[in-house]
Protein backbone atom coordinates (compact mmCIF):
# COMPACT_ATOMS: atom_id res chain seq x y z
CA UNK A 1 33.48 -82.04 -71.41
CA UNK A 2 34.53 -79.07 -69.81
CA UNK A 3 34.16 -77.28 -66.22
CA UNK A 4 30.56 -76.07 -67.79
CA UNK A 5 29.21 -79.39 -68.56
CA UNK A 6 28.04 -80.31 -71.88
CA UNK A 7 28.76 -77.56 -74.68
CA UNK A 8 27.43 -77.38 -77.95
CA UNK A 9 28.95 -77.07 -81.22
CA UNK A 10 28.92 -79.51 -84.32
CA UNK A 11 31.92 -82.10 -83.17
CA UNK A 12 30.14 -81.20 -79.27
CA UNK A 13 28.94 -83.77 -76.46
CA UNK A 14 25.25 -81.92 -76.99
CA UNK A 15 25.24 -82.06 -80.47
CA UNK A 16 25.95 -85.91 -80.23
CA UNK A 17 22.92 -86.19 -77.77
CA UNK A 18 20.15 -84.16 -79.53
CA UNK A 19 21.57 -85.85 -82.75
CA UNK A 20 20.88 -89.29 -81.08
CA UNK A 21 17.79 -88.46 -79.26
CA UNK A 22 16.46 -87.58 -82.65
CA UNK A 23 17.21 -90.61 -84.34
CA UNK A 24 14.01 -93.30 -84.64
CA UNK A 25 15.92 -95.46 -82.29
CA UNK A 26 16.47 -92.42 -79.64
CA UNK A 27 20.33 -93.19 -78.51
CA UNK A 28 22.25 -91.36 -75.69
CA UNK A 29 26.36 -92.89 -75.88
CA UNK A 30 27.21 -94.92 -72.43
CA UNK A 31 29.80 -92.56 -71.96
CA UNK A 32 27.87 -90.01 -70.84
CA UNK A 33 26.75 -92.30 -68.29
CA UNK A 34 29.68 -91.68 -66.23
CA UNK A 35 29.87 -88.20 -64.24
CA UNK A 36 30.87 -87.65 -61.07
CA UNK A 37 27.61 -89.52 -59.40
CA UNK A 38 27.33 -91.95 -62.14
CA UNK A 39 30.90 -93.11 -61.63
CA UNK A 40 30.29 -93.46 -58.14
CA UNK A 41 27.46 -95.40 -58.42
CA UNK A 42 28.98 -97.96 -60.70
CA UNK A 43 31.55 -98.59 -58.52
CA UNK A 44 28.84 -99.82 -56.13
CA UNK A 45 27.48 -101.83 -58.78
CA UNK A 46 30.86 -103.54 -58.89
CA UNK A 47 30.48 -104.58 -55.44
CA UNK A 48 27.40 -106.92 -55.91
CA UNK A 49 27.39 -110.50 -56.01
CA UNK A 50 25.13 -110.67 -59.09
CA UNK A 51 27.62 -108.23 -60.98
CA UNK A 52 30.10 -110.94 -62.13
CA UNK A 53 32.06 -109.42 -64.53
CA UNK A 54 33.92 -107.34 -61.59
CA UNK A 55 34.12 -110.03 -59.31
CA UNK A 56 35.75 -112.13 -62.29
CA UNK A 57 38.05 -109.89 -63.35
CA UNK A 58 39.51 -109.01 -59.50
CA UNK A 59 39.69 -113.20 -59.74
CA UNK A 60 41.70 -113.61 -62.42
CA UNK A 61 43.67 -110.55 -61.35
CA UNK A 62 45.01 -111.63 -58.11
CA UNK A 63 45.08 -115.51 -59.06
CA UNK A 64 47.27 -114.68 -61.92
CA UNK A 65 49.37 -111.27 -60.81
CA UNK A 66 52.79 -112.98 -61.35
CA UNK A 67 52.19 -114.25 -64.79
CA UNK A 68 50.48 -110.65 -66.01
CA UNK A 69 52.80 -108.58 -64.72
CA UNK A 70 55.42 -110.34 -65.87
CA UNK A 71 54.26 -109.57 -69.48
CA UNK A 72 54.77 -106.23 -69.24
CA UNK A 73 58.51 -105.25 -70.02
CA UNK A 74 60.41 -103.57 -66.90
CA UNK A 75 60.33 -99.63 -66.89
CA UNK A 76 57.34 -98.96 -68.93
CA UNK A 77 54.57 -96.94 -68.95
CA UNK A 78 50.85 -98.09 -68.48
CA UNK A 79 47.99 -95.75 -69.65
CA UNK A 80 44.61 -96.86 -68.11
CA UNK A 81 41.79 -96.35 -70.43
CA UNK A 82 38.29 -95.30 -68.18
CA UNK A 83 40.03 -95.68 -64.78
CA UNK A 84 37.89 -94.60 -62.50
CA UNK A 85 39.07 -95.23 -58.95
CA UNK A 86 42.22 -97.04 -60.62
CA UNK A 87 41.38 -100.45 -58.06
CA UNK A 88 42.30 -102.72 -60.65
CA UNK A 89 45.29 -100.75 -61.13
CA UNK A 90 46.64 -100.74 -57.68
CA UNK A 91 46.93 -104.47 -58.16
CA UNK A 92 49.45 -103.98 -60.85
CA UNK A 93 51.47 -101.41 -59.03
CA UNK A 94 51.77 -103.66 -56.35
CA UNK A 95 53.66 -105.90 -58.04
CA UNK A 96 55.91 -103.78 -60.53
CA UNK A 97 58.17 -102.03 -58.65
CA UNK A 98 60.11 -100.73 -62.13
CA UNK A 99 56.98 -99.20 -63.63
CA UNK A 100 58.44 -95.75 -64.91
CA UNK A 101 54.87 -94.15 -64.84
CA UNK A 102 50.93 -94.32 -64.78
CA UNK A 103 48.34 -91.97 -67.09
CA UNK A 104 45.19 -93.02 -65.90
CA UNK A 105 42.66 -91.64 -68.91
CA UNK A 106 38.89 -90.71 -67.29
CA UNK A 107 35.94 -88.15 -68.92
CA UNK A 108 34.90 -87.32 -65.42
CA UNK A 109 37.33 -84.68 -64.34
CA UNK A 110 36.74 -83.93 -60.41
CA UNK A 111 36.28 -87.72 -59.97
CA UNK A 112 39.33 -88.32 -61.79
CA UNK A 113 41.36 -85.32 -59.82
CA UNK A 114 40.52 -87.45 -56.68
CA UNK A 115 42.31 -90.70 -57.75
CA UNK A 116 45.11 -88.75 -58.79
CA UNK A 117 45.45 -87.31 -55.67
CA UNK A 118 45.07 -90.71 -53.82
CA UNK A 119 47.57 -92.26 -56.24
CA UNK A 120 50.00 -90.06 -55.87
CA UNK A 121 50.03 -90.20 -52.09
CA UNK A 122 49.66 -93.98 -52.06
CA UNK A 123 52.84 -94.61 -54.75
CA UNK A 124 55.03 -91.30 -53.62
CA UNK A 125 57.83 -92.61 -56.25
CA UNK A 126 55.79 -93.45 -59.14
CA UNK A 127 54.85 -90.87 -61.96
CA UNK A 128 51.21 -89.89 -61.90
CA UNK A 129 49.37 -87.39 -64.38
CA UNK A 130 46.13 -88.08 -64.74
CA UNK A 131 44.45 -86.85 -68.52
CA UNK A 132 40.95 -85.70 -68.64
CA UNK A 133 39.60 -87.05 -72.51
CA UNK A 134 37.32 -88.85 -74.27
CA UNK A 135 39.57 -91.69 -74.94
CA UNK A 136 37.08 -92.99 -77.92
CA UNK A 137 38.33 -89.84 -79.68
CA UNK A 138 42.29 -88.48 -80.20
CA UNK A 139 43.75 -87.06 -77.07
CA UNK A 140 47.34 -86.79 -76.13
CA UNK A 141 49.35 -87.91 -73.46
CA UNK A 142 51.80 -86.04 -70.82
CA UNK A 143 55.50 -86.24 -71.09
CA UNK A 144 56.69 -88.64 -68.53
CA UNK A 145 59.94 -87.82 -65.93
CA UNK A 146 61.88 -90.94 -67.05
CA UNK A 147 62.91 -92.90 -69.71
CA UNK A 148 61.04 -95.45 -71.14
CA UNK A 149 60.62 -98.27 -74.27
CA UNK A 150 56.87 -99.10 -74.30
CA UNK A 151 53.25 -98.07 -73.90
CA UNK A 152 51.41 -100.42 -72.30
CA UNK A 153 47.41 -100.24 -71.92
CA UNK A 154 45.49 -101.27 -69.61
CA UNK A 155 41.57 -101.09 -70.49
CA UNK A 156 40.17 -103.44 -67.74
CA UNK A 157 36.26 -103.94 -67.37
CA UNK A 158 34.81 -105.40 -70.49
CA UNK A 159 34.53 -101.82 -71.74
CA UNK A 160 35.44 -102.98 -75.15
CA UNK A 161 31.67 -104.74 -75.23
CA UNK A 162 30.20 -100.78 -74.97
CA UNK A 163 31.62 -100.55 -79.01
CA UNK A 164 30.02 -101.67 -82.02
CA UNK A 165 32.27 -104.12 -83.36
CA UNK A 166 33.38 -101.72 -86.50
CA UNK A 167 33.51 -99.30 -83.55
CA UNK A 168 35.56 -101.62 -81.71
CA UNK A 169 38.00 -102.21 -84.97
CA UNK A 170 38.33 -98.43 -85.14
CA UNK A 171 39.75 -97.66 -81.34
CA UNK A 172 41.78 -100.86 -81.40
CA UNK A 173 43.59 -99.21 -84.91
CA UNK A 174 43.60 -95.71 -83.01
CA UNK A 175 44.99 -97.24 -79.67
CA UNK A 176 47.33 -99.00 -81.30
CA UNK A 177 48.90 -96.10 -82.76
CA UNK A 178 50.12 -95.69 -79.62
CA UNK A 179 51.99 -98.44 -79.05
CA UNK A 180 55.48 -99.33 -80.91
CA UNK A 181 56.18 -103.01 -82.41
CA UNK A 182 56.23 -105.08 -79.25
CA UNK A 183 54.13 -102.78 -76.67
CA UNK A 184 51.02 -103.94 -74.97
CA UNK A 185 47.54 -103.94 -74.65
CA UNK A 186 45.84 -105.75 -71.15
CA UNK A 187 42.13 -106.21 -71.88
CA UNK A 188 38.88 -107.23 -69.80
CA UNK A 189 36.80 -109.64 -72.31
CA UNK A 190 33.42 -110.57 -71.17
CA UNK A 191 32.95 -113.80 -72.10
CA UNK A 192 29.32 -115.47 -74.05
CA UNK A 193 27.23 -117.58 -71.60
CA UNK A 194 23.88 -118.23 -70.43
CA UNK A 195 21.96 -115.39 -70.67
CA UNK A 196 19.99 -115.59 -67.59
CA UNK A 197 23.36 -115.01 -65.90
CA UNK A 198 24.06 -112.22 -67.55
CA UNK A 199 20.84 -110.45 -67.95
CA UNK A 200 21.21 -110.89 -63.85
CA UNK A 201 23.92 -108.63 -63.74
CA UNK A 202 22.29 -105.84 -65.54
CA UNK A 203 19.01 -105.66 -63.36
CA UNK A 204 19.96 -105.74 -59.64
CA UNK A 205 17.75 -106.09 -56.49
CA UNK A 206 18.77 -103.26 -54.86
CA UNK A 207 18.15 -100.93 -58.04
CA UNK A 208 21.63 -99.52 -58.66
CA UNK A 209 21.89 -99.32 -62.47
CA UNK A 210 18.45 -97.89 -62.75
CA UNK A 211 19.75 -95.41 -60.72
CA UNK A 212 23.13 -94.96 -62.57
CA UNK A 213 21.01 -95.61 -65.92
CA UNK A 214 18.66 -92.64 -65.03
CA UNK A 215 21.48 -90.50 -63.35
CA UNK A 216 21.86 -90.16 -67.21
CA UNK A 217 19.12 -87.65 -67.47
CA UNK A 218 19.78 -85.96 -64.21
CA UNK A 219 22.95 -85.01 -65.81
CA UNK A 220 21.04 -83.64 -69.10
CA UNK A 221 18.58 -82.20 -66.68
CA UNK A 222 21.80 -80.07 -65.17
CA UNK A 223 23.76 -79.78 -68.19
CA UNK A 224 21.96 -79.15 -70.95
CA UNK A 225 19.17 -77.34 -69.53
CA UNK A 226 16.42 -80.21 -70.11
CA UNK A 227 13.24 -81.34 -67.73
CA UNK A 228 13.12 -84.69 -67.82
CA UNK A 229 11.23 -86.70 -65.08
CA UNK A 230 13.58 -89.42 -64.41
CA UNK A 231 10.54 -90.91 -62.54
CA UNK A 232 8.35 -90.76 -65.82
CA UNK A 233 10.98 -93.57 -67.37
CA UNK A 234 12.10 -97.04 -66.37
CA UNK A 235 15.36 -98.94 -66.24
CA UNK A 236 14.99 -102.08 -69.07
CA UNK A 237 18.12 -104.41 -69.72
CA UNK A 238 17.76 -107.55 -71.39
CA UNK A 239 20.52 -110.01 -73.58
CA UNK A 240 19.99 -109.93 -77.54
CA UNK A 241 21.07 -113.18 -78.27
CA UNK A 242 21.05 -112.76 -82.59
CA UNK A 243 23.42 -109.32 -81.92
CA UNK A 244 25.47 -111.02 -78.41
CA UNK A 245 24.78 -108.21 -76.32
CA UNK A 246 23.00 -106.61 -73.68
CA UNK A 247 21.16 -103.37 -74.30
CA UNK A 248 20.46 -101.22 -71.58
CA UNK A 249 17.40 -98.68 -72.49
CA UNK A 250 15.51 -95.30 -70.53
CA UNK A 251 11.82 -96.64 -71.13
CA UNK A 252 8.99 -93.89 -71.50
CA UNK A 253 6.20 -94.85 -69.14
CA UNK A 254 3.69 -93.03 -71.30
CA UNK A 255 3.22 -90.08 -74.02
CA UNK A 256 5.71 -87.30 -72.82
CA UNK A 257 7.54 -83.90 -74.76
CA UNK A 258 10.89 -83.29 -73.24
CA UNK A 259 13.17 -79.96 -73.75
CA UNK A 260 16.46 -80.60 -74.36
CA UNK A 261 18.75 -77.73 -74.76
CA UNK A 262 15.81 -75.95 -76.09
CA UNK A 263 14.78 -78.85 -78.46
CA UNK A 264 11.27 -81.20 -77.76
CA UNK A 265 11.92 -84.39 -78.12
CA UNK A 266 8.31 -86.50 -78.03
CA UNK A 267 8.14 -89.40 -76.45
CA UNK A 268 5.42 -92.15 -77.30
CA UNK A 269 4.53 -95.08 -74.81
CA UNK A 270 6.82 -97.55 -74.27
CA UNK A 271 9.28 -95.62 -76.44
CA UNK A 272 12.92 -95.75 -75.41
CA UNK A 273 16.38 -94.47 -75.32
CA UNK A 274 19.65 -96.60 -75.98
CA UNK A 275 21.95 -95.83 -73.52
CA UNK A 276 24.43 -98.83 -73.75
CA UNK A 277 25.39 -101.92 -75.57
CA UNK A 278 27.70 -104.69 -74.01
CA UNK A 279 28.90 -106.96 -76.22
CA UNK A 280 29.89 -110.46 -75.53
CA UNK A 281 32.43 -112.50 -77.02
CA UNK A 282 34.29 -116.09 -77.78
CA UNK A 283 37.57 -116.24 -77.55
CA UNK A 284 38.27 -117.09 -81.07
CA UNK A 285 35.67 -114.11 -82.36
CA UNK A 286 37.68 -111.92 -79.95
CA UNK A 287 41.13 -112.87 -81.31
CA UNK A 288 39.98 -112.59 -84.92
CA UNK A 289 38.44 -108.78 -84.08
CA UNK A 290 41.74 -107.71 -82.95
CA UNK A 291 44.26 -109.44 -84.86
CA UNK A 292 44.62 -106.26 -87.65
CA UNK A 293 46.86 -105.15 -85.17
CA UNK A 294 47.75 -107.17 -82.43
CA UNK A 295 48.32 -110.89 -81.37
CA UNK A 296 46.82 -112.89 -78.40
CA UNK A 297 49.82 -113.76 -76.01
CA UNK A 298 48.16 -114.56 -73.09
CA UNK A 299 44.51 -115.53 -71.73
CA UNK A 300 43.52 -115.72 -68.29
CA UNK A 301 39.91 -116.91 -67.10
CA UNK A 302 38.03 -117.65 -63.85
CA UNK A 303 37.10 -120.51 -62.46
CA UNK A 304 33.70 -120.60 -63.99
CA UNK A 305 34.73 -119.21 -67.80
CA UNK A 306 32.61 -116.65 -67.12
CA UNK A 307 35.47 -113.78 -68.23
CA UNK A 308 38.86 -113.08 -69.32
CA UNK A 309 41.94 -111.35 -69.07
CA UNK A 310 43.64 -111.13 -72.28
CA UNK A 311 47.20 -109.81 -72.88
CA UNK A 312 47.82 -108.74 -76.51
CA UNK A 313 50.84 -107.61 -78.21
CA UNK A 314 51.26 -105.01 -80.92
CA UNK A 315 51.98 -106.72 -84.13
């Protein structure tokens, strides 16, 4: 992602979404989900009742602070994975007054130049630098102003859920490259329940992740030259109990060619595009995924089980 939007070359953002919209399944990543609108609209999706896995989180969070903070080892450094407007964040900062720095880690570049801009007028005596990358591939980080002994991460959210769980084996080995024997990783975990619950959370009254879920192809519209109709598809979420996760698809209300970066892409009835997966877990199929590299120190869950906070530390 650059100032230009979406280029195209073989390892390129647009070559990974004609390649997927190409496949039999059509597939767009979630990633691409989040621009500057699309961010902004999620964050309003975090604000609704039916959208637990925020309002768990924040829970567990603030009914916990003193026990998760004090996992994480005076004078460190915490790199926030997807931070968007770094709320979750502020909590921590709050409460760890020796924190040597923060790198939050965002794809959307002008929404991310904001927060670091608000951050470092909030926290005047805190190190700040804010990296614009696709954390799912390499990317490196800033040299800090101080001294410090650890990493720590801090991927809030249930964001993990978005991978494929070989995907999700392959970023926790790359993120924990990172980290040195001892360092940390603070995780969001959505947690496996009854689906009506969660299915609830994906398909809103007030119509908020259609609209971030089509916002998708306004972006493709403006970025890779393309003329899709977001009103010719429809917002479909539903839980897929066999796999444990929701999939969130762009349904085709009827037979429709697309240009895409001057590629058609036919569309029959009914026909969709992937745009996320959200996996759930148990807490013993979560601590088996990660423990290649790291072990389960700490959990932390809400009142109703419904999520979890999970401290892990680098084997």
């Amino acid at each position: 992602m650059n100032k230009k939007g979406i280029e195209e070359n073989t390892s390129s953002p647009a070559f990974d979404i004609l390649e997927g919209l190409q496949k039999p399944q059509k597939s767009i990543s979630s990633k691409y989900l989040y621009d500057r609108k699309g961010s902004k609209l999620f964050e309003q999706i975090t604000q609704l009742e039916v959208y637990y896995p925020f309002r768990c989180e924040k829970e567990i969070l603030v009914n916990n602070i003193s026990e998760i903070t004090a996992c994480i080892p005076p004078h460190s450094v915490i790199i926030e994975l997807g931070s968007g407007n770094s709320r979750k964040m502020r909590l921590l900062l709050d409460h760890l007054p020796q924190l040597a720095g923060y790198i939050p880690v965002d794809i959307s570049k002008e929404y991310l130049a904001d927060i670091e801009k608000q951050l470092s007028a909030d926290y005047p005596d805190l190190f700040v630098k804010a990296v614009c990358a696709d954390y799912t591939r390499p990317f490196q980080l800033p040299a800090t102003e101080r001294d410090f002994k650890y990493y720590i991460i801090f991927y809030p959210g249930s964001t993990i859920g978005n991978f494929e769980p070989d995907e999700a084996r392959s970023f926790l080995k790359q993120m924990s490259r990172f980290l040195v024997t001892g360092g940390g990783f603070l995780i969001g975990v959505d947690l496996k329940k009854d689906p009506a619950i969660i299915e609830a959370a994906y398909n809103d009254e007030k119509g908020l992740t259609a609209a971030f879920n089509k916002n998708l192809l306004t972006r493709l519209n403006r970025e890779l030259n393309a003329d899709f109709n977001p009103d010719l598809f429809r917002h479909k979420a539903f839980y897929n109990s066999a796999e444990g996760r929701v999939e969130m698809h762009l349904e085709s209300t009827g037979e429709q060619v697309v240009e895409v970066n001057g590629t058609k892409i036919t569309f029959a009835k009914n026909e969709t595009i992937h745009t996320e997966n959200s996996y759930k877990y148990g807490l013993q199929e979560f601590e088996e995924l990660v423990s290649p590299w790291f072990s389960v120190q700490n959990v932390w869950l809400d009142k109703n089980e419904y999520f979890s906070v999970q401290y892990l530390v680098k084997e």
